[in-house]
PDB file of N, CA and C in Angstrom:
ATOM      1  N   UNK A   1       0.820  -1.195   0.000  1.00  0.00           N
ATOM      2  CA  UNK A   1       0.000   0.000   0.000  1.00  0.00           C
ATOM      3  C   UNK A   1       0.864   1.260   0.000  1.00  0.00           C
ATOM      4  N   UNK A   2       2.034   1.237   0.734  1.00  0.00           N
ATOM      5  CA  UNK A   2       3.139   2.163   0.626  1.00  0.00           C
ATOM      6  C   UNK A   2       3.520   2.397  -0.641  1.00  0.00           C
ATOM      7  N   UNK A   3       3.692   1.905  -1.717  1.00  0.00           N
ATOM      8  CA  UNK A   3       3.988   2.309  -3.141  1.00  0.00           C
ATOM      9  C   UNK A   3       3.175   3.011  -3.731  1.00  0.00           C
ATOM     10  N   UNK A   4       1.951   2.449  -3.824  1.00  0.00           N
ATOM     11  CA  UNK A   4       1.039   3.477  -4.012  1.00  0.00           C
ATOM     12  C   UNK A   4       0.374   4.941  -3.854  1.00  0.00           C
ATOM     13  N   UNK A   5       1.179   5.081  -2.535  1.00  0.00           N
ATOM     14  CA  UNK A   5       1.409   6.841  -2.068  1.00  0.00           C
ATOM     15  C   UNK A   5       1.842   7.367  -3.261  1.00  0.00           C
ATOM     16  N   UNK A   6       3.215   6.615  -3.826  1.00  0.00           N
ATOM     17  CA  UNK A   6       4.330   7.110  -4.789  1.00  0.00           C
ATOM     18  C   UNK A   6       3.717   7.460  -6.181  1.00  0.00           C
ATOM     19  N   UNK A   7       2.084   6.705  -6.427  1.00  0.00           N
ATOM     20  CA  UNK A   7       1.663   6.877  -7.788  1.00  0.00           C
ATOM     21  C   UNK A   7       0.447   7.989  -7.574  1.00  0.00           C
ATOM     22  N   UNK A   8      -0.068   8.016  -6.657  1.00  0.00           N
ATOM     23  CA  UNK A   8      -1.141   8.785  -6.425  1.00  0.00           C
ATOM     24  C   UNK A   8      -1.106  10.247  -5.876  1.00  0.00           C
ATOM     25  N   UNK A   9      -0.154  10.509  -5.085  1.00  0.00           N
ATOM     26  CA  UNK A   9       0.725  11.634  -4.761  1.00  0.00           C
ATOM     27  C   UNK A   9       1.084  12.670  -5.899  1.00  0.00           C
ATOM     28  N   UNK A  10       1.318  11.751  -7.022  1.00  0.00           N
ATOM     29  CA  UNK A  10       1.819  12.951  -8.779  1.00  0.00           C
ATOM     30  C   UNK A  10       0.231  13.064  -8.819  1.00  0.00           C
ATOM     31  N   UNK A  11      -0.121  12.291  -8.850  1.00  0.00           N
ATOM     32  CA  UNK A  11      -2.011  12.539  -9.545  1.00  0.00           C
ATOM     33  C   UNK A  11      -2.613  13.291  -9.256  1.00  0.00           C
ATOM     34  N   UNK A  12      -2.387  13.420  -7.964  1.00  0.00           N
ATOM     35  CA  UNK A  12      -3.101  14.664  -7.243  1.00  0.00           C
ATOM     36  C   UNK A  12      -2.452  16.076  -7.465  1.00  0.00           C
ATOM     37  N   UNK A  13      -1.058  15.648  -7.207  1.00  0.00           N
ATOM     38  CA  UNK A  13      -0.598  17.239  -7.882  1.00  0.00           C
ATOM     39  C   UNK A  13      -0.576  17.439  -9.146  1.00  0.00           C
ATOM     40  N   UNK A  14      -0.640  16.832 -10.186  1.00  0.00           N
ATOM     41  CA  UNK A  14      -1.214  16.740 -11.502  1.00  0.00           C
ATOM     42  C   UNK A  14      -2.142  17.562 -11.878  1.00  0.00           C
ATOM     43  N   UNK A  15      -3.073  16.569 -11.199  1.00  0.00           N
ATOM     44  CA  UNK A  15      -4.855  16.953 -11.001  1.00  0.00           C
ATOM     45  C   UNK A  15      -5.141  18.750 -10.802  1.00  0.00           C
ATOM     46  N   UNK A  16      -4.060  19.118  -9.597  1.00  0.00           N
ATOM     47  CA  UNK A  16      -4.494  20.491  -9.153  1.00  0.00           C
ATOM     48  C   UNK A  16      -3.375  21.431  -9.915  1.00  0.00           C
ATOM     49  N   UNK A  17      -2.733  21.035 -10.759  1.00  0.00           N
ATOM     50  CA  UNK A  17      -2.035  21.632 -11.203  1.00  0.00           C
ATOM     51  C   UNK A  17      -3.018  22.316 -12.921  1.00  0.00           C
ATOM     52  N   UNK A  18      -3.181  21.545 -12.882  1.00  0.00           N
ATOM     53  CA  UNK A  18      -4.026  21.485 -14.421  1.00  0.00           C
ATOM     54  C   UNK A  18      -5.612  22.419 -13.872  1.00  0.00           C
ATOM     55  N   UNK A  19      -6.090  22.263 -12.842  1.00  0.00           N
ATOM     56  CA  UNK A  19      -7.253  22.673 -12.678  1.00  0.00           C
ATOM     57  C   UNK A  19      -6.762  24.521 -12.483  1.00  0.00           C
ATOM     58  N   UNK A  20      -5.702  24.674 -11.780  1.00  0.00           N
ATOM     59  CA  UNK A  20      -5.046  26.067 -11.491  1.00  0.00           C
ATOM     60  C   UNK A  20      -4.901  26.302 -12.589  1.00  0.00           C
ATOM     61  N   UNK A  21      -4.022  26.426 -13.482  1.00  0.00           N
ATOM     62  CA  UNK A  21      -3.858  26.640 -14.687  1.00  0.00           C
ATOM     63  C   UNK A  21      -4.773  27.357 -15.879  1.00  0.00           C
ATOM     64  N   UNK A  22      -6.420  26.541 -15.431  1.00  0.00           N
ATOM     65  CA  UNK A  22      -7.565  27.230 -15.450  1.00  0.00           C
ATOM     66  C   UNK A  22      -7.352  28.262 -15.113  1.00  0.00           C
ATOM     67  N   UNK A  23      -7.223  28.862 -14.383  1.00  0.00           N
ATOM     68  CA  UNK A  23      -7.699  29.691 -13.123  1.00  0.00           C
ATOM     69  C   UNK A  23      -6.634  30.942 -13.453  1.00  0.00           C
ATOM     70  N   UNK A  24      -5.621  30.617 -13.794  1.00  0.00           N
ATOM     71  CA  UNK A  24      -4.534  31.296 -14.212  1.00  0.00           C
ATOM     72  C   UNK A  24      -4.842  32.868 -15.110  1.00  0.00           C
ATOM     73  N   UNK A  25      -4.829  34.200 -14.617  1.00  0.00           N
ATOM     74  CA  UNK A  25      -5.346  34.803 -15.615  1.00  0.00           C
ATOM     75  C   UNK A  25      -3.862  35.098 -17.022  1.00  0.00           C
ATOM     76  N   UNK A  26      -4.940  35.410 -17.848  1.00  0.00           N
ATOM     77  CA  UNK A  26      -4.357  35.580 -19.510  1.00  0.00           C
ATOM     78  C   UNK A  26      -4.980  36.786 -19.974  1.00  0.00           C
ATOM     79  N   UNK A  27      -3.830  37.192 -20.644  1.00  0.00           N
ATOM     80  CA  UNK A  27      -4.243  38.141 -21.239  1.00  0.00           C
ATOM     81  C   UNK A  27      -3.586  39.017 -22.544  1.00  0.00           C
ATOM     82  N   UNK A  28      -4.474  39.598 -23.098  1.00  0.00           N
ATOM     83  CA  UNK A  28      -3.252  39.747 -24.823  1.00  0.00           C
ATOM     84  C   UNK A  28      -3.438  41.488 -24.704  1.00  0.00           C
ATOM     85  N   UNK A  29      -2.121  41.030 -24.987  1.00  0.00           N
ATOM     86  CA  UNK A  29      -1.174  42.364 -25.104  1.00  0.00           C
ATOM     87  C   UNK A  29      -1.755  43.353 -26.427  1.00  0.00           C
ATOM     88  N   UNK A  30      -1.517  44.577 -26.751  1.00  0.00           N
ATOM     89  CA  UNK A  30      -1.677  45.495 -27.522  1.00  0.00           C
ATOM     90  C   UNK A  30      -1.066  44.807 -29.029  1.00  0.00           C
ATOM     91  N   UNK A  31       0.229  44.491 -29.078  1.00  0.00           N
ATOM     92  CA  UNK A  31       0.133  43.888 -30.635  1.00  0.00           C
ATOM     93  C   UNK A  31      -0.286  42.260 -30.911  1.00  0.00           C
ATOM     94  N   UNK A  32      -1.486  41.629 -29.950  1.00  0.00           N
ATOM     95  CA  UNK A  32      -1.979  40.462 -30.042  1.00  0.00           C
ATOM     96  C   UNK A  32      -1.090  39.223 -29.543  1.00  0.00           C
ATOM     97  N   UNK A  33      -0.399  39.734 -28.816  1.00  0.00           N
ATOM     98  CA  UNK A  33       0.596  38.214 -27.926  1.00  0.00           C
ATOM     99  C   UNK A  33       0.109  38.152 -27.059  1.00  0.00           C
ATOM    100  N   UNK A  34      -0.044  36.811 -26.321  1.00  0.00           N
ATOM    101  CA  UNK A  34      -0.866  36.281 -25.536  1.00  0.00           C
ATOM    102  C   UNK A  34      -0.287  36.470 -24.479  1.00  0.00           C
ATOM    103  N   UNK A  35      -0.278  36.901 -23.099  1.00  0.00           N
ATOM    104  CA  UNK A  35       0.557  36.944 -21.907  1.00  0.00           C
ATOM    105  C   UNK A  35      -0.124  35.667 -20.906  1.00  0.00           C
ATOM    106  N   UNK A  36       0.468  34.756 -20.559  1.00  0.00           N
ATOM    107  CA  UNK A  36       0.159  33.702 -19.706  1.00  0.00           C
ATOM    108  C   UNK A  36       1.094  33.337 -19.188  1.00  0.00           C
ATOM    109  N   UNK A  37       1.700  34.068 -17.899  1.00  0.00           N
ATOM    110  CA  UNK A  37       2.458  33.834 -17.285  1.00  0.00           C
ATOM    111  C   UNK A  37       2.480  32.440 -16.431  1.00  0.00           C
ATOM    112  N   UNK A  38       1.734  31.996 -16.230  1.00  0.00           N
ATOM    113  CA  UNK A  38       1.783  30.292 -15.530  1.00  0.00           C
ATOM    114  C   UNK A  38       1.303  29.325 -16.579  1.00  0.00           C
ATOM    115  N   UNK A  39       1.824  29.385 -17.220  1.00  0.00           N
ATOM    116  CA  UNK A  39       1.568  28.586 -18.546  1.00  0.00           C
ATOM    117  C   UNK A  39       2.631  27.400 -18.577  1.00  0.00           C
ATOM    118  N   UNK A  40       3.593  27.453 -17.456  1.00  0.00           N
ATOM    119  CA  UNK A  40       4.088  25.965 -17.160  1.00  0.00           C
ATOM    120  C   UNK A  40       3.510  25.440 -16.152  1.00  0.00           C
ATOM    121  N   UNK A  41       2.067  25.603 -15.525  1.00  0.00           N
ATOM    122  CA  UNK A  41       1.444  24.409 -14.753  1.00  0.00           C
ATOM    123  C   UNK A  41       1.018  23.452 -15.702  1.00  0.00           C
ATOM    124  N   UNK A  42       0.482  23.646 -17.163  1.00  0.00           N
ATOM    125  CA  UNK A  42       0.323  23.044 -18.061  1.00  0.00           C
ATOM    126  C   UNK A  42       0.878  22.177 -18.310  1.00  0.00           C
ATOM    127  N   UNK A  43       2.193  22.032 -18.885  1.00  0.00           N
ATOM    128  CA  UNK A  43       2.951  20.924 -19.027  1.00  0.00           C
ATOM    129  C   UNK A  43       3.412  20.543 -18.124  1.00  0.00           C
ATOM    130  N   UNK A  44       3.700  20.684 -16.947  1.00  0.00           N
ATOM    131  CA  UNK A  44       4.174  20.103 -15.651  1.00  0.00           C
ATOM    132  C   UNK A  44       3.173  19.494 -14.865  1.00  0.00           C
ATOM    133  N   UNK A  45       1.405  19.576 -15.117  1.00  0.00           N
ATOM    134  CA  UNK A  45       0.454  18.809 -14.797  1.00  0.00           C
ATOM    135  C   UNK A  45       0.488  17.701 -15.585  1.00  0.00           C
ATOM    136  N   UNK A  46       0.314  17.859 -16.644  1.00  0.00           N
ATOM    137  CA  UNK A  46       0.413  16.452 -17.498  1.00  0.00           C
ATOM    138  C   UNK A  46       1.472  15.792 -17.432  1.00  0.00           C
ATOM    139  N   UNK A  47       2.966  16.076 -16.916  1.00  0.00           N
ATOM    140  CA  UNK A  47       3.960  15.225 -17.322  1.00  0.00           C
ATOM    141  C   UNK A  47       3.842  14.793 -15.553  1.00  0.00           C
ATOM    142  N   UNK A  48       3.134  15.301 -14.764  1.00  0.00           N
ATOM    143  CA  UNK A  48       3.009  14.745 -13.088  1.00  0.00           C
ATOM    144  C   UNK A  48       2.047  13.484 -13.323  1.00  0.00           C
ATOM    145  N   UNK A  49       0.896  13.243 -14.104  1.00  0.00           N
ATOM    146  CA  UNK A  49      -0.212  12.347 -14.364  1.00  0.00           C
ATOM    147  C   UNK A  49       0.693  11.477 -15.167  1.00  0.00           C
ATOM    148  N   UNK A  50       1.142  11.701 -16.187  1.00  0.00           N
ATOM    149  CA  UNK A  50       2.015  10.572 -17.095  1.00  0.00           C
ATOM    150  C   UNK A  50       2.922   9.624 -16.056  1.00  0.00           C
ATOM    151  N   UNK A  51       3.685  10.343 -14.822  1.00  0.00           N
ATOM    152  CA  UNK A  51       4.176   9.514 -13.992  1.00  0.00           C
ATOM    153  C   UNK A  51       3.529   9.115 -13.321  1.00  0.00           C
ATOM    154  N   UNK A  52       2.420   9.588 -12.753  1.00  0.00           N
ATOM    155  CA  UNK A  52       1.588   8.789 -11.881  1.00  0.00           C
ATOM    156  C   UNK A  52       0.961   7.879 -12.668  1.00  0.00           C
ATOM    157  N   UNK A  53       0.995   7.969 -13.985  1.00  0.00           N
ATOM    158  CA  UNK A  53      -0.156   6.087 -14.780  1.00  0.00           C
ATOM    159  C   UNK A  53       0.997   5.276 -15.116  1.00  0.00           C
ATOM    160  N   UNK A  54       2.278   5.930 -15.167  1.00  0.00           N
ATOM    161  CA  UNK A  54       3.534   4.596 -15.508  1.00  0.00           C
ATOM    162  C   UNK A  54       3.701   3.926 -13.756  1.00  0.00           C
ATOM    163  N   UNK A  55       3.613   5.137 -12.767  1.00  0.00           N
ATOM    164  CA  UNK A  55       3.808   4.481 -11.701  1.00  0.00           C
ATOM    165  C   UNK A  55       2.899   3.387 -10.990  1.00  0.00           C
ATOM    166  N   UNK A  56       1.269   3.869 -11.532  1.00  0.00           N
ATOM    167  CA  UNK A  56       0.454   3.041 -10.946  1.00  0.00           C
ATOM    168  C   UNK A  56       0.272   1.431 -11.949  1.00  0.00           C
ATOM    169  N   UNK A  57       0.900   1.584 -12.940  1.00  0.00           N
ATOM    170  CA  UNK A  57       1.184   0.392 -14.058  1.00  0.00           C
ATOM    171  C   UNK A  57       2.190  -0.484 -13.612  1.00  0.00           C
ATOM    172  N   UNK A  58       3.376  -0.148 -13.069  1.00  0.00           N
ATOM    173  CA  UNK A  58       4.467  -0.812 -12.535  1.00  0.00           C
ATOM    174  C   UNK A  58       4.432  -1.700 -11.330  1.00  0.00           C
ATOM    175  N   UNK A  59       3.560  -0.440 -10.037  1.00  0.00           N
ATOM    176  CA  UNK A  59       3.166  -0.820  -9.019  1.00  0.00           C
ATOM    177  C   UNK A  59       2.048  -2.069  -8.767  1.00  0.00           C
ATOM    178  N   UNK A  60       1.042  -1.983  -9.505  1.00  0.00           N
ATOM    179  CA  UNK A  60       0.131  -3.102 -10.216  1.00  0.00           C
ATOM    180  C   UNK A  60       0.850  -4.704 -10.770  1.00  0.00           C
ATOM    181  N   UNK A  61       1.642  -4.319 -11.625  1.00  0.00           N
ATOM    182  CA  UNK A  61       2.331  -5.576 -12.281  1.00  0.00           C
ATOM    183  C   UNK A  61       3.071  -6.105 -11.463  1.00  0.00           C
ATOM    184  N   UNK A  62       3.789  -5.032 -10.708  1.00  0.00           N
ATOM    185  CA  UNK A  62       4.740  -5.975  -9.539  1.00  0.00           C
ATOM    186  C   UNK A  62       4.013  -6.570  -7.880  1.00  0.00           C
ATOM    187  N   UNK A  63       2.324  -5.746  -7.841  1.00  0.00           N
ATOM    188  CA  UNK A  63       2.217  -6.510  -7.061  1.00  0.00           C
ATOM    189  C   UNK A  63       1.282  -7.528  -7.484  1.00  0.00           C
ATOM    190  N   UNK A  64       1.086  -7.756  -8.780  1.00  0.00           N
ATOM    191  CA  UNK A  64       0.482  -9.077  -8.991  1.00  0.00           C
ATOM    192  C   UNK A  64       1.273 -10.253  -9.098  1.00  0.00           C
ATOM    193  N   UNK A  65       2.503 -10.009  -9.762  1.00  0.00           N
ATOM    194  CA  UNK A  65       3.721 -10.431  -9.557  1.00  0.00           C
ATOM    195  C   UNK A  65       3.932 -11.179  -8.134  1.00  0.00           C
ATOM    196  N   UNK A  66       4.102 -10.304  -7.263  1.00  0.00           N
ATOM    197  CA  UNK A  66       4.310 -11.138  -5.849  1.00  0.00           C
ATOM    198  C   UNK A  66       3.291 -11.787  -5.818  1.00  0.00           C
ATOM    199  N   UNK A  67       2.210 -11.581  -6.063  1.00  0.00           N
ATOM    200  CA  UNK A  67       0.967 -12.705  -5.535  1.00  0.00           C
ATOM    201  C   UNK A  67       1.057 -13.917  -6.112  1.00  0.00           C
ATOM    202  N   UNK A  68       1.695 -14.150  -7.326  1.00  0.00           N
ATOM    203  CA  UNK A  68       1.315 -15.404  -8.547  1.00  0.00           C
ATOM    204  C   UNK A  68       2.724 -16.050  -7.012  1.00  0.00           C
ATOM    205  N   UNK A  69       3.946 -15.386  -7.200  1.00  0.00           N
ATOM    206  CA  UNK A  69       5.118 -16.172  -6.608  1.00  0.00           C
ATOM    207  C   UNK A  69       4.477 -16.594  -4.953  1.00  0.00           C
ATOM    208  N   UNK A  70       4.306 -15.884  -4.429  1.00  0.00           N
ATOM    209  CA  UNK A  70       3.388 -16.424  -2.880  1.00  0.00           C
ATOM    210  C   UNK A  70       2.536 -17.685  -2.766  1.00  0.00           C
ATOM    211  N   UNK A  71       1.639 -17.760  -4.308  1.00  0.00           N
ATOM    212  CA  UNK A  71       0.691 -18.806  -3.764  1.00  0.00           C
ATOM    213  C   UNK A  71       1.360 -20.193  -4.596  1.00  0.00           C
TER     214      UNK A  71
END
């Protein structure tokens, strides 16, 4: 159950990273450039979720893994 902290822990900061990001104000400048200054919660939410589904994939296989060797 302790490993699983390790996959669910990114997810959540993932999760609230991406929802902020929303939230984030934007705004365009006089010759039409976009100003979005937190515009790296964006990619740093999604690449937090990408580790949390490789982690919860690994964590899964290896503990089914122990179960097949146990019984």
């Amino acid at each position: 159950m302790k490993k699983m902290i390790f996959a669910v822990v990114p997810l959540v900061l993932g999760i609230i990273l991406l929802i902020a990001s929303k939230f984030a104000p934007v705004t365009v400048q006089d010759n039409g450039m976009i100003d979005e200054p937190y515009f790296f919660l964006t990619p740093v939410g999604a690449l937090l979720i990408f580790v949390s589904v490789v982690s919860l994939i690994i964590t899964i296989i290896s503990n089914a893994k122990q179960g097949i060797t146990k019984k």
